[in-house]
N, C-alpha and C. Protein backbone atom coordinates (compact mmCIF):
# COMPACT_ATOMS: atom_id res chain seq x y z
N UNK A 1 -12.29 6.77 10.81
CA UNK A 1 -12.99 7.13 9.60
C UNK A 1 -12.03 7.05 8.43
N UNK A 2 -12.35 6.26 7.35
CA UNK A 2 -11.59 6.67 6.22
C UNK A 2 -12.19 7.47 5.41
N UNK A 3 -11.07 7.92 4.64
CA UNK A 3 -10.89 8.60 3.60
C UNK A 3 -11.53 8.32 2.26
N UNK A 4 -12.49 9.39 1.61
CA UNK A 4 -12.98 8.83 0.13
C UNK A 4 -11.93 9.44 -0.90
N UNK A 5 -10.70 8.49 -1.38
CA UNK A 5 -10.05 9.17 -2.18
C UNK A 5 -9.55 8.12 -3.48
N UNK A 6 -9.58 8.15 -4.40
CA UNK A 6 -8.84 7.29 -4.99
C UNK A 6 -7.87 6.38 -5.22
N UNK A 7 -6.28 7.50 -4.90
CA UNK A 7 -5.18 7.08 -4.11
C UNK A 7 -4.81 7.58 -2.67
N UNK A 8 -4.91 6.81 -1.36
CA UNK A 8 -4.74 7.06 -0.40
C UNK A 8 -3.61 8.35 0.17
N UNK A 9 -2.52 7.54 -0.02
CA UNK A 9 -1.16 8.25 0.26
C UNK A 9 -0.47 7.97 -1.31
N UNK A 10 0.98 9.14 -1.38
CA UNK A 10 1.67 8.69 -2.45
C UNK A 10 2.53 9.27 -2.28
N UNK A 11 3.68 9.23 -1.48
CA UNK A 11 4.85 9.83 -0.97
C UNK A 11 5.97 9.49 -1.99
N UNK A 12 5.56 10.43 -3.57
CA UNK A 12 6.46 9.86 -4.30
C UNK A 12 8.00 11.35 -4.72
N UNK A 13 8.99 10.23 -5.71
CA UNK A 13 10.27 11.17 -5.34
C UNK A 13 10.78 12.22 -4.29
N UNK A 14 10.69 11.21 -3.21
CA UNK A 14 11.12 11.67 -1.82
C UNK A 14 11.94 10.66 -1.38
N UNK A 15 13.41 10.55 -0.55
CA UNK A 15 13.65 9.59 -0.35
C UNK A 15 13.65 9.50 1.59
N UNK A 16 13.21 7.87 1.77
CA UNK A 16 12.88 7.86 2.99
C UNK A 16 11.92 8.62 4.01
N UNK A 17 10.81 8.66 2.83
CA UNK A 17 9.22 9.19 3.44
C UNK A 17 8.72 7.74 4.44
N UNK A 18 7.78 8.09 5.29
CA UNK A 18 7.37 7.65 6.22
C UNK A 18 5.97 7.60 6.21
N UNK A 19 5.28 6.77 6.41
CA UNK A 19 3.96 6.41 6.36
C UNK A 19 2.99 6.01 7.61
N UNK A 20 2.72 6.38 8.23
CA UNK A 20 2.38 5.62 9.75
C UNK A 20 0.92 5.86 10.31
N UNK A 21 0.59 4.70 10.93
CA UNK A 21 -1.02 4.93 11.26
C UNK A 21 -1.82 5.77 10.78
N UNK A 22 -1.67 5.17 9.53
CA UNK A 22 -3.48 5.84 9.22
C UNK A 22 -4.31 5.07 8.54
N UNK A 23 -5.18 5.40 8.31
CA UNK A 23 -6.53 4.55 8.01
C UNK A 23 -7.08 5.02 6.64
N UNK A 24 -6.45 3.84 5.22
CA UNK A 24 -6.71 4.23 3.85
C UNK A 24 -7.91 3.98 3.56
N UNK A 25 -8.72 4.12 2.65
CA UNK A 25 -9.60 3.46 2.03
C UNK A 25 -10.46 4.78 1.27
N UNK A 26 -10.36 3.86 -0.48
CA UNK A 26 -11.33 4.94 -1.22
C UNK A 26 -12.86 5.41 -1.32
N UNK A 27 -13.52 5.66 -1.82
CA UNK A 27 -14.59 5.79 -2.52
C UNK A 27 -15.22 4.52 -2.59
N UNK A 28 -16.11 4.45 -1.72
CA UNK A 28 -16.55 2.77 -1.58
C UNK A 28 -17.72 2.53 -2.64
N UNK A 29 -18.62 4.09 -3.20
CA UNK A 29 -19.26 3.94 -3.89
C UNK A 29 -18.97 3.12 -5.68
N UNK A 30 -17.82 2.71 -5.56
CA UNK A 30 -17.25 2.65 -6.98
C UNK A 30 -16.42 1.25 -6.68
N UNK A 31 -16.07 0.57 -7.86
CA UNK A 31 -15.65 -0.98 -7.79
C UNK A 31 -14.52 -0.71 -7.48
N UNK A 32 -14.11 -2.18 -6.89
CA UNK A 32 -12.16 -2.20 -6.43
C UNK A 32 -11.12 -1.79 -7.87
N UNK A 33 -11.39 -2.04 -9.21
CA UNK A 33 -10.52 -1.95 -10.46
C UNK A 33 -10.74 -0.57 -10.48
N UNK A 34 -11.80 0.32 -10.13
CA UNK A 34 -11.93 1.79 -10.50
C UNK A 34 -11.06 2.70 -9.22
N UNK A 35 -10.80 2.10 -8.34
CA UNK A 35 -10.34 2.72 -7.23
C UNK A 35 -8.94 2.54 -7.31
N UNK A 36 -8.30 3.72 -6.38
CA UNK A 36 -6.96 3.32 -6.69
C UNK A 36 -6.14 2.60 -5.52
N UNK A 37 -4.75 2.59 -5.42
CA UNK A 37 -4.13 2.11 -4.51
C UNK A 37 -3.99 2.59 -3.28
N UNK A 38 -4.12 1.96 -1.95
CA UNK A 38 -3.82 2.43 -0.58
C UNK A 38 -2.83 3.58 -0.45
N UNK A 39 -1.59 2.67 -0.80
CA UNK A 39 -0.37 3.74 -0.62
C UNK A 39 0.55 3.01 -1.91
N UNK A 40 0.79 4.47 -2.13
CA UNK A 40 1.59 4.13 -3.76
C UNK A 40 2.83 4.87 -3.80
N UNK A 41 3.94 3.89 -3.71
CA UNK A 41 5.64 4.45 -3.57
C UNK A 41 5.90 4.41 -4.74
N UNK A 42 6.57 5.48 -5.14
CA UNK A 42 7.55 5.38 -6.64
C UNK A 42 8.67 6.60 -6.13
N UNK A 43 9.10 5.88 -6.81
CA UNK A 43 10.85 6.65 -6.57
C UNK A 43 10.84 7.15 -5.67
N UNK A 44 10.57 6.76 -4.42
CA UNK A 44 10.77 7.22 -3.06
C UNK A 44 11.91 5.72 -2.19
N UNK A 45 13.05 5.88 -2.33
CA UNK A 45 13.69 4.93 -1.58
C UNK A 45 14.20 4.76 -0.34
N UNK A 46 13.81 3.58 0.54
CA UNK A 46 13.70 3.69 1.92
C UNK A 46 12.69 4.13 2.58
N UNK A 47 11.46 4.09 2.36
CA UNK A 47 10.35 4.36 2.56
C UNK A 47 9.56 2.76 3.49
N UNK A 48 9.21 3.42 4.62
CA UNK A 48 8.88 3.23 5.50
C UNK A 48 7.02 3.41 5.96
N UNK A 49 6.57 2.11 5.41
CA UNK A 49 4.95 2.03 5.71
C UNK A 49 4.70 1.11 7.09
N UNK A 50 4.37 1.17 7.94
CA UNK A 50 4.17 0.86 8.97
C UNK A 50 2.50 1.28 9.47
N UNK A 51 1.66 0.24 10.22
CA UNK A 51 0.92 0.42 11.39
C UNK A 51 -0.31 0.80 10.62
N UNK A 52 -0.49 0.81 9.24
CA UNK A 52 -1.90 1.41 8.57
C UNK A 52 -2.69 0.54 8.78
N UNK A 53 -4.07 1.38 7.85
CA UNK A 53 -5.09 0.06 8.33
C UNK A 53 -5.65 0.25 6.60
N UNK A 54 -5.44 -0.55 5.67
CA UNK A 54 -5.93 0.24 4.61
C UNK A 54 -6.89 -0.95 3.60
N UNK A 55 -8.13 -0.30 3.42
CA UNK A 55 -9.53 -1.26 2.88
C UNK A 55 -10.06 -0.92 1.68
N UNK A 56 -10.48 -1.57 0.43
CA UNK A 56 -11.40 -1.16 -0.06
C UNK A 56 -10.94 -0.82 -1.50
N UNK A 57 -9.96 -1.04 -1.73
CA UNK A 57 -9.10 -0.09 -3.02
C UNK A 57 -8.36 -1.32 -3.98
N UNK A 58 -7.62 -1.35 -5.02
CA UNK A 58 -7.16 -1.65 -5.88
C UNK A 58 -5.98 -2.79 -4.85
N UNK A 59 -4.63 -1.93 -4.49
CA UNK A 59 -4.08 -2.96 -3.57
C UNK A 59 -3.82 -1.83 -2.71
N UNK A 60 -3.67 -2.90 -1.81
CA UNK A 60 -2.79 -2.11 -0.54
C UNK A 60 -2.06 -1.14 -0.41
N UNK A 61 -0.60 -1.54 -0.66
CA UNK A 61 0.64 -0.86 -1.40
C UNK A 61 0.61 -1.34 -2.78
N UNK A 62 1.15 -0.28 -3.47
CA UNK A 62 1.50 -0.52 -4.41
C UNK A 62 3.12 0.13 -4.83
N UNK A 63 4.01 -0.61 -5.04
CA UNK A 63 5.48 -0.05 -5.20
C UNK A 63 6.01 -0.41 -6.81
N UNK A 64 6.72 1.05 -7.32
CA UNK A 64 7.35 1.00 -8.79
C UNK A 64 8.21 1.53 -8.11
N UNK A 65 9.23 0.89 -8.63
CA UNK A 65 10.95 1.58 -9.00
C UNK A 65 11.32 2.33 -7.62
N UNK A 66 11.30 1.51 -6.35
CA UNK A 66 11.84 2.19 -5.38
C UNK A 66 12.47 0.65 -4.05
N UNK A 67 13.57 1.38 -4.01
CA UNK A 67 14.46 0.19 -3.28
C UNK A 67 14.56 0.55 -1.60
N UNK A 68 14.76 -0.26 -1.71
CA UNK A 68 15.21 -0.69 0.33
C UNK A 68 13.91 -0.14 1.26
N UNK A 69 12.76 -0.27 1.09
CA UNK A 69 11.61 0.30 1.59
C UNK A 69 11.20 -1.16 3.03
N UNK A 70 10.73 -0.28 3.77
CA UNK A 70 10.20 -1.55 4.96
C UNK A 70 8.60 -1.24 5.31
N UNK A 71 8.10 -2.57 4.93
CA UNK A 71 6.57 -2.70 5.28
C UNK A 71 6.30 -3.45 6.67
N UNK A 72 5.80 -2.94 7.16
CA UNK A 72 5.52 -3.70 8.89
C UNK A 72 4.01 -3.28 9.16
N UNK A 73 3.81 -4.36 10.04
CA UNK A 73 2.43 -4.17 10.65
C UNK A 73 1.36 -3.15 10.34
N UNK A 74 1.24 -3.54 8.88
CA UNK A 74 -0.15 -3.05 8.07
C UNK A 74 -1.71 -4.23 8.27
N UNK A 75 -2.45 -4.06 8.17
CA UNK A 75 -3.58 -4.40 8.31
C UNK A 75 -4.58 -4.21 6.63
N UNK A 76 -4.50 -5.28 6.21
CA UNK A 76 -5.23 -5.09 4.68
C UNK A 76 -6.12 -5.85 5.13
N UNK A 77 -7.54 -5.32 4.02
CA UNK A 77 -8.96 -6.04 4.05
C UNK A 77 -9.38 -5.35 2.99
N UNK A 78 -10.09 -6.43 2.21
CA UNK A 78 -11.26 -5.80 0.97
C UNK A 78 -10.55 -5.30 -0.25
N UNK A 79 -9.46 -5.79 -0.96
CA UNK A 79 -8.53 -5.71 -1.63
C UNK A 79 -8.22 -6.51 -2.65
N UNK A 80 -7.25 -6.21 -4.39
CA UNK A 80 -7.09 -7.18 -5.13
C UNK A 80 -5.68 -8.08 -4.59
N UNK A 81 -4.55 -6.79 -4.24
CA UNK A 81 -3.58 -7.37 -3.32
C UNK A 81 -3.35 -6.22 -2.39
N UNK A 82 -2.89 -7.49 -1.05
CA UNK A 82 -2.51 -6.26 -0.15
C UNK A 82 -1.14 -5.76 -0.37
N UNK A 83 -0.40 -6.36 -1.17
CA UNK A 83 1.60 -6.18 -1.43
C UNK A 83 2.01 -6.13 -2.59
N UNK A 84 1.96 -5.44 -3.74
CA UNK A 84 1.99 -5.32 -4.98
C UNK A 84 3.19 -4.35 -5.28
N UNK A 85 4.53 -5.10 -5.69
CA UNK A 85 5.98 -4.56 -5.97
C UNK A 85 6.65 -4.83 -7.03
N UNK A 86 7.37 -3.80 -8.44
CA UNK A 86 8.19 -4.24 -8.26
C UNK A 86 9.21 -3.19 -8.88
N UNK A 87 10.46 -4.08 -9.19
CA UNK A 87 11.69 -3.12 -9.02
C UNK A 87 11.46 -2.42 -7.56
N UNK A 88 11.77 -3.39 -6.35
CA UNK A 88 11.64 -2.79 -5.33
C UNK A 88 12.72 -3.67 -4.41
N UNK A 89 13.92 -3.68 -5.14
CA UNK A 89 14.96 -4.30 -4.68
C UNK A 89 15.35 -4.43 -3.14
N UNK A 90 15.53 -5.31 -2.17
CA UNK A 90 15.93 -4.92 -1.08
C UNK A 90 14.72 -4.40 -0.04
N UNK A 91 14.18 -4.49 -0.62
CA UNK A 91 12.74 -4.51 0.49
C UNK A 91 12.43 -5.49 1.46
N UNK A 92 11.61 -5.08 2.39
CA UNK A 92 11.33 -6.21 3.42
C UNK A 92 10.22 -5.71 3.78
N UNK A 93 9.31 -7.14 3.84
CA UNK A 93 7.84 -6.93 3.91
C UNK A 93 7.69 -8.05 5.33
N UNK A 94 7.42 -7.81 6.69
CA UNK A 94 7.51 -7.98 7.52
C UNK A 94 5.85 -8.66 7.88
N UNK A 95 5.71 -8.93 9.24
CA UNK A 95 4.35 -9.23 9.85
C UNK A 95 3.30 -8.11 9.53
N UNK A 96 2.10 -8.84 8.99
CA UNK A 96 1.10 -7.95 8.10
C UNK A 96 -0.36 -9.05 8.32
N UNK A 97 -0.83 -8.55 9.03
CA UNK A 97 -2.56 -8.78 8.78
C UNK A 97 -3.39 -8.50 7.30
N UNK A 98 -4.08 -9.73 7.21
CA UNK A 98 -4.96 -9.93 5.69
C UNK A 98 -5.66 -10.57 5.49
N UNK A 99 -7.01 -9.59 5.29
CA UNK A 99 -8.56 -10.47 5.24
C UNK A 99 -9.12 -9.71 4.12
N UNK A 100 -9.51 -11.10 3.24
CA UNK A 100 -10.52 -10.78 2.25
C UNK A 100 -9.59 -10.18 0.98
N UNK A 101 -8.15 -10.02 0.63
CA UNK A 101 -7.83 -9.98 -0.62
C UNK A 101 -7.65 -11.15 -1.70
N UNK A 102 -7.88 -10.65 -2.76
CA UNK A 102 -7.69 -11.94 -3.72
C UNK A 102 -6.49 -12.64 -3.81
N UNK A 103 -5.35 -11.53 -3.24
CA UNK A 103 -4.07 -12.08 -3.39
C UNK A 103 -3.56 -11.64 -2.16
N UNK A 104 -2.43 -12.45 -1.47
CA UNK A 104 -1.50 -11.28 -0.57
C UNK A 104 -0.90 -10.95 -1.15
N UNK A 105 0.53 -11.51 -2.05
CA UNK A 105 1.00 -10.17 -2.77
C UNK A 105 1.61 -10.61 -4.32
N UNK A 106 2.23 -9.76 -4.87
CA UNK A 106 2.71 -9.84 -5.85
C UNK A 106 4.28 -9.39 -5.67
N UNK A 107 4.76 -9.99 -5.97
CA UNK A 107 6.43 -9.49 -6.25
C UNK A 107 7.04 -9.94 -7.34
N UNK A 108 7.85 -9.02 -7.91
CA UNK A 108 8.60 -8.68 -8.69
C UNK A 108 9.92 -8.17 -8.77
């Protein structure tokens, strides 16, 4: 079951928060530009998203101003992007399932 929330997760100014299996997705009653992001890192560095399943929202991830973070085996669908970064120096965005976004990702 997902979640009706705007922004999913947001494990922000924490460093080396952890993100793992869960299942994002907003308020389906409302358009993808009104909804917010899956999971949204800011100033959290070394942050670790792994194994989600996240649908329906603005993007996937969304990352500001946070370095050395690792994305692995996420699952995006129904999305503008599923990978939307930047100032996210040193990151690594690994094997990732993606259906139905307009973009896979954006980097910066």
């Amino acid at each position: 079951m997902y979640g009706e929330t705007r922004i999913g997760r947001d494990p922000e100014n924490r460093s080396g928060p952890v993100e793992r299996d869960s299942k994002v997705g907003p308020d389906t009653r409302t358009g993808a530009q009104d909804d917010g992001n899956g999971i949204y890192v800011w100033n959290a560095p070394g942050t670790v998203v792994e194994g989600n399943d996240v649908r329906w929202g603005r993007d996937g991830i969304f990352v500001n101003t946070s370095k050395r973070n690792i994305f692995r085996g996420n699952w995006f669908r129904d999305l503008r992007f599923a990978v939307h970064y930047m100032y996210a120096n040193e990151s690594t965005c690994m094997p990732t399932k993606v259906r139905s976004a307009e973009t896979t990702s954006a980097l910066r």
